[in-house]
Protein backbone atom coordinates (compact mmCIF):
# COMPACT_ATOMS: atom_id res chain seq x y z
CA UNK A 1 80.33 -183.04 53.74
CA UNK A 2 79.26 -184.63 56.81
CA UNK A 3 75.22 -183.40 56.09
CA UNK A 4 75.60 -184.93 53.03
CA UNK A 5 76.64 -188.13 54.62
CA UNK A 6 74.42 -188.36 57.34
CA UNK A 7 71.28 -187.70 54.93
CA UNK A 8 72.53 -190.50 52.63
CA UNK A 9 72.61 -192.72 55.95
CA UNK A 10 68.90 -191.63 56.74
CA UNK A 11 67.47 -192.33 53.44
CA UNK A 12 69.17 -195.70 53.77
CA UNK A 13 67.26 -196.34 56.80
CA UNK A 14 63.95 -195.07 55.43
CA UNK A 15 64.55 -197.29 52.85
CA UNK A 16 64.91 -200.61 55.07
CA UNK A 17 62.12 -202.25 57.71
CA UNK A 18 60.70 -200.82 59.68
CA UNK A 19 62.25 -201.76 63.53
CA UNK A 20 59.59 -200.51 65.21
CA UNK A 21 56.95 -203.12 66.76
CA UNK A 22 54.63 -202.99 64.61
CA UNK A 23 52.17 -205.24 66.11
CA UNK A 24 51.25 -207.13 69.19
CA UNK A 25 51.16 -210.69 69.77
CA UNK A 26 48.94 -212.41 72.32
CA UNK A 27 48.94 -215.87 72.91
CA UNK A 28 45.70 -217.75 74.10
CA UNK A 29 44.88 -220.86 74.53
CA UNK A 30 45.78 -223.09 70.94
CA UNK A 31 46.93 -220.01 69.26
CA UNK A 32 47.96 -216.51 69.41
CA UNK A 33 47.00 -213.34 67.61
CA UNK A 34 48.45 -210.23 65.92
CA UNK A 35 47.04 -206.63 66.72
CA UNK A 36 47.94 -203.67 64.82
CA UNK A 37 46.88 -200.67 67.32
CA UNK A 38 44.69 -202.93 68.86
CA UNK A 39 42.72 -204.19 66.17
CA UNK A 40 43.16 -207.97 64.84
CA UNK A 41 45.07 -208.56 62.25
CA UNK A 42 44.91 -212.40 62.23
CA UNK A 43 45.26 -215.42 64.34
CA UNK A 44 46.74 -219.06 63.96
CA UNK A 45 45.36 -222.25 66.03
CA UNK A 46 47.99 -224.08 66.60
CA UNK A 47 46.34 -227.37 64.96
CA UNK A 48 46.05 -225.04 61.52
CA UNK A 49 49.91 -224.37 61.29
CA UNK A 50 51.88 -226.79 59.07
CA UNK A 51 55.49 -225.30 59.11
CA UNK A 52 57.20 -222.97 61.34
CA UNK A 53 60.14 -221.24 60.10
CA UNK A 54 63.13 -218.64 61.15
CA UNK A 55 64.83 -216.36 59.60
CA UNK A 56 66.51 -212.72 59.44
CA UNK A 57 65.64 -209.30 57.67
CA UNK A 58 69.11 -207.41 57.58
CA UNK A 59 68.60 -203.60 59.54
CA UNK A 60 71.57 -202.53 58.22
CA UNK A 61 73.70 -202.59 61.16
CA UNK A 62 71.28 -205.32 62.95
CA UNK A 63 69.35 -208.69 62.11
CA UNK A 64 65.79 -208.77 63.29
CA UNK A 65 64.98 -212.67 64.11
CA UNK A 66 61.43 -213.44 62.44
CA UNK A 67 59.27 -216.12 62.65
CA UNK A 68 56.55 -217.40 59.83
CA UNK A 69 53.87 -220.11 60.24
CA UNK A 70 52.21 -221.60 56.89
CA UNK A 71 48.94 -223.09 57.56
CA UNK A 72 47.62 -225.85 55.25
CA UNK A 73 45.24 -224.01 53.41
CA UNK A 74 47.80 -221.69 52.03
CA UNK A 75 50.85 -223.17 51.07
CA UNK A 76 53.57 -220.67 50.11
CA UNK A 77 52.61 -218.07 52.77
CA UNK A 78 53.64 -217.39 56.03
CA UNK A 79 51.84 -215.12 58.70
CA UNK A 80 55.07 -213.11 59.68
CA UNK A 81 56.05 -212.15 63.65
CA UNK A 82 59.24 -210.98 65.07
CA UNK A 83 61.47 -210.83 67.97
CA UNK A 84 60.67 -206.79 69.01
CA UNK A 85 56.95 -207.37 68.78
CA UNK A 86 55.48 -206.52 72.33
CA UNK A 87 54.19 -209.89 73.82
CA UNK A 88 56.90 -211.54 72.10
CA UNK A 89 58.03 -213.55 75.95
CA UNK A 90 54.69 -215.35 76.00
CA UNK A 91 54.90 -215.71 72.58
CA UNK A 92 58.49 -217.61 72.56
CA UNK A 93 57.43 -220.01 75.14
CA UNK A 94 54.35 -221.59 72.89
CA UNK A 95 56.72 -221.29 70.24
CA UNK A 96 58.87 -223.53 71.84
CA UNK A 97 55.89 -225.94 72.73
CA UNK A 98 54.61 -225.78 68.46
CA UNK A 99 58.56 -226.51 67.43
CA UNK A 100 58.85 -229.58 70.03
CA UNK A 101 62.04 -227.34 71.23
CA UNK A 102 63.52 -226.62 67.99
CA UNK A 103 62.96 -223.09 69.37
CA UNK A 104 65.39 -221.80 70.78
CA UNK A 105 67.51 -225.13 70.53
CA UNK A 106 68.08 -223.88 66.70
CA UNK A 107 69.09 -220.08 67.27
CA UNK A 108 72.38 -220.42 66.52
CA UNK A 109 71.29 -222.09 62.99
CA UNK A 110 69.31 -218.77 62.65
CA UNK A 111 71.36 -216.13 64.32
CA UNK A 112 74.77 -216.75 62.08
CA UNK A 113 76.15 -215.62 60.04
CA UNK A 114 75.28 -212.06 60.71
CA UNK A 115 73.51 -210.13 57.65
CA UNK A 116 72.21 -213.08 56.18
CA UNK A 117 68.21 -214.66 55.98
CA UNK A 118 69.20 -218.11 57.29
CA UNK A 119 66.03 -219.53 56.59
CA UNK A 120 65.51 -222.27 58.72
CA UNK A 121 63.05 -224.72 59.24
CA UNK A 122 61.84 -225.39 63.30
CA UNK A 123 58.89 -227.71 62.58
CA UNK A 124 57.47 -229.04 59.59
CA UNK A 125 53.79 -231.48 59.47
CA UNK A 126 54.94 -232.90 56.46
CA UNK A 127 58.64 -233.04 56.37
CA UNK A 128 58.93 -234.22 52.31
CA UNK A 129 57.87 -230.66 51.34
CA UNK A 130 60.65 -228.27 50.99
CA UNK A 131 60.78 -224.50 52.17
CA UNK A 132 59.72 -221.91 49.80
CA UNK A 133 62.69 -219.13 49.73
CA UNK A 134 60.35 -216.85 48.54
CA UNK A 135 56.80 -216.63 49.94
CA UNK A 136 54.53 -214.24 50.43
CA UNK A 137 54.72 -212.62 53.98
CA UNK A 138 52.23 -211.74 56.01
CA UNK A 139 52.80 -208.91 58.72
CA UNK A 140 50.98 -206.42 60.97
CA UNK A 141 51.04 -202.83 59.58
CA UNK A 142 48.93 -200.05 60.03
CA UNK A 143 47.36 -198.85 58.55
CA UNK A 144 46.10 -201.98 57.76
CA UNK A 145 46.98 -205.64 57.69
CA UNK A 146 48.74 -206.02 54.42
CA UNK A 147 51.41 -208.71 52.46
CA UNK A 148 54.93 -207.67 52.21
C-alpha cells in the first residue's frame, strides 16, 4: 500500500514544474539575460520592457515566485524568470530599480494566499492596459528555448 502511494506522489511531481533552475540570469548594464547551459536564450533592455509582473506556479507543497516582462513589440507575452534561477540576487536588485520599488515592496500582494497565481502587476508603461491572465510564457529550457 505504501509503494502504491508513494508512486502516485511521484507521478504527481513529474507531472508539475520543473523546480530545478533551469536557467541563469545575468544582469548587465540596461538589461539582463537568460542562459540555458550557457547558451542565450534571450535578453530584455530595460527601455524595451513595458510591464513587469508577479506571480506563482503552485509545486504542490510550494509556490515558486515568477517574474514576466512584456516588451512592446509583443503584447500578450512575457519572457518568464523565477526566484531559484542562479543569479537571481543581482537580478532582484535591477528588478527593484525597473519596478520603481514595487519589488519587493509588493511581495506580500504576491506571496498570499499560498497555492494561488496572484498575478500582480509591479510596473506598467501604460497603466490603461489591463493584465492578460493568460499569456504566452516564455522560459529557459533545454533543450532549447521554448514557450510554455
Amino acid at each position: 500500500m505504501w509503494s502504491v502511494f508513494l508512486s502516485w506522489v511521484n507521478s504527481i511531481c513529474k507531472s508539475r514544474p520543473v523546480r530545478e533552475a533551469s536557467g541563469r540570469i545575468s544582469v548587465s548594464n540596461g538589461g539582463f539575460s537568460v542562459y540555458s547551459d550557457e547558451v542565450l536564450c534571450w535578453e530584455l533592455g530595460c527601455d524595451e520592457i513595458t510591464r513587469v509582473v508577479a506571480f506563482k506556479r503552485d509545486l504542490l507543497t510550494t509556490d515558486l515566485i515568477c517574474f514576466g516582462f512584456e516588451k512592446l513589440d509583443a503584447k500578450g507575452t512575457l519572457w518568464c524568470v523565477h526566484e531559484e534561477m542562479p543569479g537571481f540576487e543581482d537580478f532582484a536588485v535591477e528588478l527593484g530599480r525597473i519596478t520603481d520599488g514595487a519589488w519587493p515592496a509588493r511581495f506580500k500582494d504576491v506571496a498570499h494566499p499560498a497555492f494561488e497565481e496572484c498575478w500582480t502587476e509591479l510596473w506598467n508603461a501604460d497603466p490603461t492596459q489591463p493584465i492578460d491572465k493568460l499569456p504566452s510564457l516564455i522560459w529557459a529550457e533545454p533543450p532549447e528555448c521554448s514557450q510554455d
